[in-house]
N, C-alpha and C. Protein backbone atom coordinates (compact mmCIF):
# COMPACT_ATOMS: atom_id res chain seq x y z
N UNK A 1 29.01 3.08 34.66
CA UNK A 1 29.91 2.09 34.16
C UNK A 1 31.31 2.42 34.66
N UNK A 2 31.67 1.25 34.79
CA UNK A 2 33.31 1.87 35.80
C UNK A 2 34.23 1.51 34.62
N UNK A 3 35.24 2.24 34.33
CA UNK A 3 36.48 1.84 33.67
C UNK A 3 37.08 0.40 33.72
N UNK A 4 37.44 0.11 35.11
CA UNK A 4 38.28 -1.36 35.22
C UNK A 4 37.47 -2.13 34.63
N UNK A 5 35.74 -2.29 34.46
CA UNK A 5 35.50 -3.55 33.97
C UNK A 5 35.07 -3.50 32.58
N UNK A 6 35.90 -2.36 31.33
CA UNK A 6 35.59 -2.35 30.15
C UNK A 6 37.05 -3.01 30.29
N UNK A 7 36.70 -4.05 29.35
CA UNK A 7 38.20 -4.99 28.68
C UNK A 7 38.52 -4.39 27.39
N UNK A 8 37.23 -3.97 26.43
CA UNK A 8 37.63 -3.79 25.00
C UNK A 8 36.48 -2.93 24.78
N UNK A 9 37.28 -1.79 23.97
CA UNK A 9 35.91 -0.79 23.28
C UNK A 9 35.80 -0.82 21.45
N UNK A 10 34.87 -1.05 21.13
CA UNK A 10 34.98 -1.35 19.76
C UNK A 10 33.80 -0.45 19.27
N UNK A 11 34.22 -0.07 17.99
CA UNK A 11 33.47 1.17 17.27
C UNK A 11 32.83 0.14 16.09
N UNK A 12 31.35 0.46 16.18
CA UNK A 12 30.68 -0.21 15.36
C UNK A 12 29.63 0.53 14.70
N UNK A 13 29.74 0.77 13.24
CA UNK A 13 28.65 1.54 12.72
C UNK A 13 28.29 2.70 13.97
N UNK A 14 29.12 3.72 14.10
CA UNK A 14 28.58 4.95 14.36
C UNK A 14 28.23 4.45 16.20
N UNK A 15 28.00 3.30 16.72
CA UNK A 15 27.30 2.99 17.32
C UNK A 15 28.66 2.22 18.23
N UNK A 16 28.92 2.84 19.86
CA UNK A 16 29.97 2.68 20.66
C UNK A 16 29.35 1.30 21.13
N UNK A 17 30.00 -0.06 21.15
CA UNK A 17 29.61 -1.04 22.15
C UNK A 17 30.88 -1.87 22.75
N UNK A 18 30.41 -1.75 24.04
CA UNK A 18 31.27 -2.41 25.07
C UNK A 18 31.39 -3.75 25.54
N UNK A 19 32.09 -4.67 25.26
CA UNK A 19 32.70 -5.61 25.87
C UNK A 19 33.51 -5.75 27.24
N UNK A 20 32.68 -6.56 28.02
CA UNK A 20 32.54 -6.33 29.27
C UNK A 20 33.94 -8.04 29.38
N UNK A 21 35.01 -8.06 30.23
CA UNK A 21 35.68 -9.08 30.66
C UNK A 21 34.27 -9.92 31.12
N UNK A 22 34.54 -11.24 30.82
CA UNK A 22 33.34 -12.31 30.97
C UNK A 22 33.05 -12.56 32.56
N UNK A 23 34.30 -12.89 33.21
CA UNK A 23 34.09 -13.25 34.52
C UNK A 23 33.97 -12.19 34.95
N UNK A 24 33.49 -11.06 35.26
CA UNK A 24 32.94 -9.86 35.84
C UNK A 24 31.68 -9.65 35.92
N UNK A 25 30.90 -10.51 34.98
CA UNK A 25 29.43 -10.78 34.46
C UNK A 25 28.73 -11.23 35.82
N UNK A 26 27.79 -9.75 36.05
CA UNK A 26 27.23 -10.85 37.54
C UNK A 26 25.48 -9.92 37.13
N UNK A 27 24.67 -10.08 37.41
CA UNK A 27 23.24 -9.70 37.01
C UNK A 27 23.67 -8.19 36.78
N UNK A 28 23.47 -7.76 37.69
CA UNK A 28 23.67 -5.55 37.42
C UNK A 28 24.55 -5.75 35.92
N UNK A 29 25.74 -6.06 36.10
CA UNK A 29 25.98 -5.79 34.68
C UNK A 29 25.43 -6.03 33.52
N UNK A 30 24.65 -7.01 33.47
CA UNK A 30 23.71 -7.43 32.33
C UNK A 30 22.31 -6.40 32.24
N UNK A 31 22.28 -6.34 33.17
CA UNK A 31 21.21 -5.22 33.12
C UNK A 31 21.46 -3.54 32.98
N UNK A 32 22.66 -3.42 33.35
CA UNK A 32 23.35 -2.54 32.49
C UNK A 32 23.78 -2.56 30.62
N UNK A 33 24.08 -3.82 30.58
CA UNK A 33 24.49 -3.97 29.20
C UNK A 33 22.66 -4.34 28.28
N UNK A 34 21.74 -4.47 28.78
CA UNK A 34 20.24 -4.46 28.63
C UNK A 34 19.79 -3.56 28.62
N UNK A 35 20.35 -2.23 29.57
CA UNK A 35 19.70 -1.04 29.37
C UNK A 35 20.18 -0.43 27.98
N UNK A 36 21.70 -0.69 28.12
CA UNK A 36 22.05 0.32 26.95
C UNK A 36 21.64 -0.02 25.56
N UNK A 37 21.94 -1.35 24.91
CA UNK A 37 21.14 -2.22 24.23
C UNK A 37 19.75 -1.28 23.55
N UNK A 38 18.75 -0.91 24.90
CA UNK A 38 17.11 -1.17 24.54
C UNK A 38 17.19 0.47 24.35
N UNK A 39 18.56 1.45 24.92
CA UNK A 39 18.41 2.79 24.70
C UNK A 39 18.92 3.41 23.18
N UNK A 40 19.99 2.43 22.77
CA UNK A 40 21.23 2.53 21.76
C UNK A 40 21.14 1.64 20.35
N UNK A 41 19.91 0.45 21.08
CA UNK A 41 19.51 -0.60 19.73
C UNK A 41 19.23 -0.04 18.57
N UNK A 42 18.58 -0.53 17.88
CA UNK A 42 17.84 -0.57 16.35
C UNK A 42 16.74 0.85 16.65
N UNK A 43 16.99 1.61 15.55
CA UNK A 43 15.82 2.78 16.08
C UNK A 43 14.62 2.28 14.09
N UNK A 44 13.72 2.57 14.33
CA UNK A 44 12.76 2.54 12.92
C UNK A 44 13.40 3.58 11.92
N UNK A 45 12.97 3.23 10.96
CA UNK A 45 14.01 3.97 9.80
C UNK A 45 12.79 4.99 9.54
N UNK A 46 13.39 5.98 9.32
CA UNK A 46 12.58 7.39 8.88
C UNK A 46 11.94 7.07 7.65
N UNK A 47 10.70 6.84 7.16
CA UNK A 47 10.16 6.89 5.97
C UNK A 47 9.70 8.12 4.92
N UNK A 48 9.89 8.32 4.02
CA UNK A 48 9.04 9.30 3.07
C UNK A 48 7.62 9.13 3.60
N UNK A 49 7.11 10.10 3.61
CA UNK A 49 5.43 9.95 3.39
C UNK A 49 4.85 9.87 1.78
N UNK A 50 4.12 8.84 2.25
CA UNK A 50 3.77 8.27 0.52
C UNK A 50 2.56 8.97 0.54
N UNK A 51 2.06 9.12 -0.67
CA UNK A 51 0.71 9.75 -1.13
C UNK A 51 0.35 8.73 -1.72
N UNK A 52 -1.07 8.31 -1.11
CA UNK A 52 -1.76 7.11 -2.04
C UNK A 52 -2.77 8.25 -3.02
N UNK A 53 -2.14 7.35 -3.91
CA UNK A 53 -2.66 8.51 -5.50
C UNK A 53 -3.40 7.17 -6.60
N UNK A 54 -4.48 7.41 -6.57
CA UNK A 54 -5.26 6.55 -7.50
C UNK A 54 -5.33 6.81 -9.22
N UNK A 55 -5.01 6.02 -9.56
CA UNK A 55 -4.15 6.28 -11.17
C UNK A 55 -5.36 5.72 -12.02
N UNK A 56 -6.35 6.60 -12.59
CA UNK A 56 -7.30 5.91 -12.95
C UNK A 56 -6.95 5.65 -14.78
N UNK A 57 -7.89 4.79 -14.74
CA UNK A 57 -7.55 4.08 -16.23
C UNK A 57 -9.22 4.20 -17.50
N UNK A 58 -8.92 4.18 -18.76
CA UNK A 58 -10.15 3.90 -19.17
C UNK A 58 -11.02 3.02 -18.75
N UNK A 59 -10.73 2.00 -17.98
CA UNK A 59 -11.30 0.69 -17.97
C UNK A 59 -12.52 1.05 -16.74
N UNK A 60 -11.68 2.01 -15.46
CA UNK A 60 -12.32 1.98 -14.46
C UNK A 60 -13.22 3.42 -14.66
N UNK A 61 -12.80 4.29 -15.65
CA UNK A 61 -14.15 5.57 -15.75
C UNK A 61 -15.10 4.76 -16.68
N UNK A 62 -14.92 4.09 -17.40
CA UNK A 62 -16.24 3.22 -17.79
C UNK A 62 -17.26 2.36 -16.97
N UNK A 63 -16.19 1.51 -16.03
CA UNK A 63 -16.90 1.03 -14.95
C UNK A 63 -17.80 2.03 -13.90
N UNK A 64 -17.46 3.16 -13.68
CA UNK A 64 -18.09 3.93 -12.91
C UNK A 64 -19.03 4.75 -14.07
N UNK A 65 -19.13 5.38 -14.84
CA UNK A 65 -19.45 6.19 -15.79
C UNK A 65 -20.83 4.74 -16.42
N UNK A 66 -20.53 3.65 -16.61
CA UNK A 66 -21.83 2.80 -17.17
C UNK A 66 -21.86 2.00 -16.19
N UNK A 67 -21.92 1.86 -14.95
CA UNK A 67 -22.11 0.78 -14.20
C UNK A 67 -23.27 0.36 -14.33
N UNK A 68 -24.41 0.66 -14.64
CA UNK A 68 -25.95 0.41 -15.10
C UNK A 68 -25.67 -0.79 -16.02
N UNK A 69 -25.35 -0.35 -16.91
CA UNK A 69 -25.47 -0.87 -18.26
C UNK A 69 -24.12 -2.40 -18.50
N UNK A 70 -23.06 -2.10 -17.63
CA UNK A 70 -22.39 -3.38 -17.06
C UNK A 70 -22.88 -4.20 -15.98
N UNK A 71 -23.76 -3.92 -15.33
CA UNK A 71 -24.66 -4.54 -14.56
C UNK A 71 -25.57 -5.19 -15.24
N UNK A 72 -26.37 -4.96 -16.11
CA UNK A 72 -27.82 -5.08 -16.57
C UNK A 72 -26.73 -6.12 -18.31
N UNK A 73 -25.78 -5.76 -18.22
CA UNK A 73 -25.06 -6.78 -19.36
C UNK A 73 -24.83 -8.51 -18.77
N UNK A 74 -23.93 -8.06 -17.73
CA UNK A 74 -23.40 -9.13 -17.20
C UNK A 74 -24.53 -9.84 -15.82
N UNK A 75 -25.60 -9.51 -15.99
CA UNK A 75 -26.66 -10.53 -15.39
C UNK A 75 -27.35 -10.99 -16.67
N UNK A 76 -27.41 -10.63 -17.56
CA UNK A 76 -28.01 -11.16 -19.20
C UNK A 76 -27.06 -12.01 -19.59
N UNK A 77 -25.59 -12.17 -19.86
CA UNK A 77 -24.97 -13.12 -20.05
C UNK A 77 -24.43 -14.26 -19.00
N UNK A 78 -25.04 -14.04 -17.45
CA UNK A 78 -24.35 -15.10 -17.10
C UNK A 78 -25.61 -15.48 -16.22
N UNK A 79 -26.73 -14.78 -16.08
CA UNK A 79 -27.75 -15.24 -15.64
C UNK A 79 -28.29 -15.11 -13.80
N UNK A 80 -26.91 -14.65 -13.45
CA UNK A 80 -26.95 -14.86 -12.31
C UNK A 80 -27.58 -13.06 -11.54
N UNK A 81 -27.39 -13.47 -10.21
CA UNK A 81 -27.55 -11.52 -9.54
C UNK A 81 -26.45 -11.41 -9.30
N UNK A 82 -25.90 -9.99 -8.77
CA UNK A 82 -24.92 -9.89 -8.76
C UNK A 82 -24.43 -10.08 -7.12
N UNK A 83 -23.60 -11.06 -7.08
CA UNK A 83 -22.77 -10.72 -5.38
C UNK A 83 -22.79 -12.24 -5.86
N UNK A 84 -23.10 -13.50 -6.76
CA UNK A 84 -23.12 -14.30 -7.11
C UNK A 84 -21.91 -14.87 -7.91
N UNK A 85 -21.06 -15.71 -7.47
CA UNK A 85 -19.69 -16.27 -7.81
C UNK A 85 -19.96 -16.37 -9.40
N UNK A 86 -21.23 -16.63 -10.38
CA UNK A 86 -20.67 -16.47 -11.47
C UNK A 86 -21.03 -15.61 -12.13
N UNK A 87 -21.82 -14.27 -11.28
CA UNK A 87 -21.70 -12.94 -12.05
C UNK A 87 -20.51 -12.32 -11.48
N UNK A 88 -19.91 -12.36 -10.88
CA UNK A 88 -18.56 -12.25 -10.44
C UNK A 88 -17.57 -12.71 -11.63
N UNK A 89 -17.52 -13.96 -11.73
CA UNK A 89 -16.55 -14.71 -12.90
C UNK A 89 -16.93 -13.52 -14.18
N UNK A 90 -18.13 -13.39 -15.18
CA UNK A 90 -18.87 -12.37 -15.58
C UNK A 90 -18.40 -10.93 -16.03
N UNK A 91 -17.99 -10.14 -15.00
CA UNK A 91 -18.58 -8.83 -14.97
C UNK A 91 -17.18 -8.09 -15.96
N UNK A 92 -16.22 -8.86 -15.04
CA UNK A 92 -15.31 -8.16 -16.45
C UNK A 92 -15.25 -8.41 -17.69
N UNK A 93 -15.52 -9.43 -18.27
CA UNK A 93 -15.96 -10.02 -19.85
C UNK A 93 -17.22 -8.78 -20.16
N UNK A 94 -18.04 -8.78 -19.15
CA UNK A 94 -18.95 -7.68 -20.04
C UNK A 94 -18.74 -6.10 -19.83
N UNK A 95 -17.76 -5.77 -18.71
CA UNK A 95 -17.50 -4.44 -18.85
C UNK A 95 -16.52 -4.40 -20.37
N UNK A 96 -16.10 -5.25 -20.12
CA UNK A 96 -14.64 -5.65 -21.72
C UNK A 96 -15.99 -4.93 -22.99
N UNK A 97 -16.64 -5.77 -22.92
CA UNK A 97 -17.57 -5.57 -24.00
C UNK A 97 -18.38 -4.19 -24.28
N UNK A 98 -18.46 -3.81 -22.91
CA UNK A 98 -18.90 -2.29 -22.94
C UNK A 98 -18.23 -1.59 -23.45
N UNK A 99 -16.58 -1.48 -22.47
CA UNK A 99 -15.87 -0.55 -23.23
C UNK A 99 -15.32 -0.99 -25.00
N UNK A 100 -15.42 -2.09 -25.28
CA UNK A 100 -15.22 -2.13 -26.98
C UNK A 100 -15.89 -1.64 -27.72
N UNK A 101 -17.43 -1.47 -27.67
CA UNK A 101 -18.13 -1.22 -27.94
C UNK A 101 -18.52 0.62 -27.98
N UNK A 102 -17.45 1.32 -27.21
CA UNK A 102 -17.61 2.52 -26.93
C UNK A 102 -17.05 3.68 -28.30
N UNK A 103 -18.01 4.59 -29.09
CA UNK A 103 -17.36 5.28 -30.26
C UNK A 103 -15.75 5.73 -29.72
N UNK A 104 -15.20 6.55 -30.81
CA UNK A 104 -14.07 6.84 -30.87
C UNK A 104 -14.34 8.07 -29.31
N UNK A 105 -15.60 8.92 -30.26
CA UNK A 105 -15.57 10.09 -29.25
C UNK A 105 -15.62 10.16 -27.71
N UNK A 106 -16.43 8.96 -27.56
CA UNK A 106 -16.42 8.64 -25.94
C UNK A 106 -15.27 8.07 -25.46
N UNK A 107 -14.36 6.98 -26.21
CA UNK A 107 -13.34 6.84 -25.54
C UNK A 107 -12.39 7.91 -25.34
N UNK A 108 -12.50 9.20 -25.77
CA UNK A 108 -11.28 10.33 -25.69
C UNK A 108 -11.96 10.87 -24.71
N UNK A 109 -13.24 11.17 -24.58
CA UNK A 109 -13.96 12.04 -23.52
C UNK A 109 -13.40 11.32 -22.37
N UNK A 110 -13.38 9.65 -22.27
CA UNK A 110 -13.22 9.14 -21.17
C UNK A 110 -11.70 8.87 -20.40
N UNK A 111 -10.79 8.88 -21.52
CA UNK A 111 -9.63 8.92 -21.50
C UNK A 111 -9.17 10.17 -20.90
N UNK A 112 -10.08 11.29 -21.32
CA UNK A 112 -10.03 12.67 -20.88
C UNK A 112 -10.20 12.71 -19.16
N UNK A 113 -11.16 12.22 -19.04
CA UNK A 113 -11.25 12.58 -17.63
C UNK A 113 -10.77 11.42 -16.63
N UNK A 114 -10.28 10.29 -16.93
CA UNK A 114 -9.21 8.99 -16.41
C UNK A 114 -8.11 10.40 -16.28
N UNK A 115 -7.21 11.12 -17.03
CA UNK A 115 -6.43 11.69 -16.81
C UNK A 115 -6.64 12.89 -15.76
N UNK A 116 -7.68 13.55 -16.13
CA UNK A 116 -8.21 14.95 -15.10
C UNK A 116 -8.23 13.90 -13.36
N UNK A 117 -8.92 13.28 -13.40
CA UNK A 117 -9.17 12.04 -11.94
C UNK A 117 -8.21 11.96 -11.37
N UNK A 118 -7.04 11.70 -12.07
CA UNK A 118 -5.69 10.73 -11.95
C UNK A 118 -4.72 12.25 -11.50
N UNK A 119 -5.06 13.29 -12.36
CA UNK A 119 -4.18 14.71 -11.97
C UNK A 119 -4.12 15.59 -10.86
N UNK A 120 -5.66 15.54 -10.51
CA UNK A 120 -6.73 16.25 -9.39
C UNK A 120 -7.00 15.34 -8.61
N UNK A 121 -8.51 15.21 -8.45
CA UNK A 121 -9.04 13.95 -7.87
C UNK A 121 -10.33 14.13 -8.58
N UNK A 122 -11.04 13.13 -8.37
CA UNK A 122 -12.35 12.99 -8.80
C UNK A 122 -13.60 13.50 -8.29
N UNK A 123 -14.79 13.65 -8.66
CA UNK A 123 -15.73 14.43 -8.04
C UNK A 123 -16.11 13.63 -6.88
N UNK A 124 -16.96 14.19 -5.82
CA UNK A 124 -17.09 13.82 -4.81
C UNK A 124 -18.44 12.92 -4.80
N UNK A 125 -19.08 12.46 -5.61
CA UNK A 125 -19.85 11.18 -5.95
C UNK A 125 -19.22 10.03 -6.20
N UNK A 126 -17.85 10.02 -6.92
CA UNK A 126 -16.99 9.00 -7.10
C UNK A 126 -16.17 8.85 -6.35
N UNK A 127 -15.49 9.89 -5.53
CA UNK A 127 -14.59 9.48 -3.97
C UNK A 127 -15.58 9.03 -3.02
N UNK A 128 -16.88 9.29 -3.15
CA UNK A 128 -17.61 8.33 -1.67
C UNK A 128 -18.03 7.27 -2.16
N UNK A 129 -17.66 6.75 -2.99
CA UNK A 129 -18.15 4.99 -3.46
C UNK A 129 -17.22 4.36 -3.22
């Protein structure tokens, strides 16, 4: 870049850009002002690395823990098999019903290990499903 054909230097965010006199504008310079551009542009912003962390809940150690028995519910109340749009509609109304239906003691056992899952990870029968 030659001196005589910077007209104006202006400081922008950290980031030097040059204003070139207009009538001096002949291809090379644009492709100069294109290089620097594609070297000096927008860089991707540094991200945190996120940890995908699965936050389990009573709702879903019941679903895994009785899936039998929410299966074999919710084809009795809606009639259908399952992969079927209205044992689909279904399945949560009768897991609902499962877990209401669950004593005091099992919901703490289950609550118990929703938290251990959620702290650790889960056993390796339930991470390959």
């Amino acid at each position: 870049m030659i001196k005589s054909e910077v007209a104006k230097h202006k400081k922008v965010s950290n980031t030097h850009v040059f204003i070139y006199e207009w009538s001096s504008f002949n291809s090379c310079n644009w492709k100069v002002v294109k290089a620097w551009f594609y070297n000096h542009g927008r860089k991707n912003a540094v991200r945190d690395h996120v940890n995908y962390v699965k936050k389990w809940s009573l709702k879903m150690v019941v679903d895994h823990v009785k899936k039998a028995e929410v299966k074999e519910l919710c084809q009795k109340q809606t009639g259908a098999s399952p992969g079927q749009p209205e044992y689909l509609a279904g399945y949560q109304t009768a897991l609902k019903e499962i877990e209401d239906g669950l004593s005091e003691v099992e919901k703490e056992e289950y609550e118990r290990l929703a938290k251990e899952w959620t702290g650790q990870s889960p056993p390796e029968e339930v991470q390959r499903r």
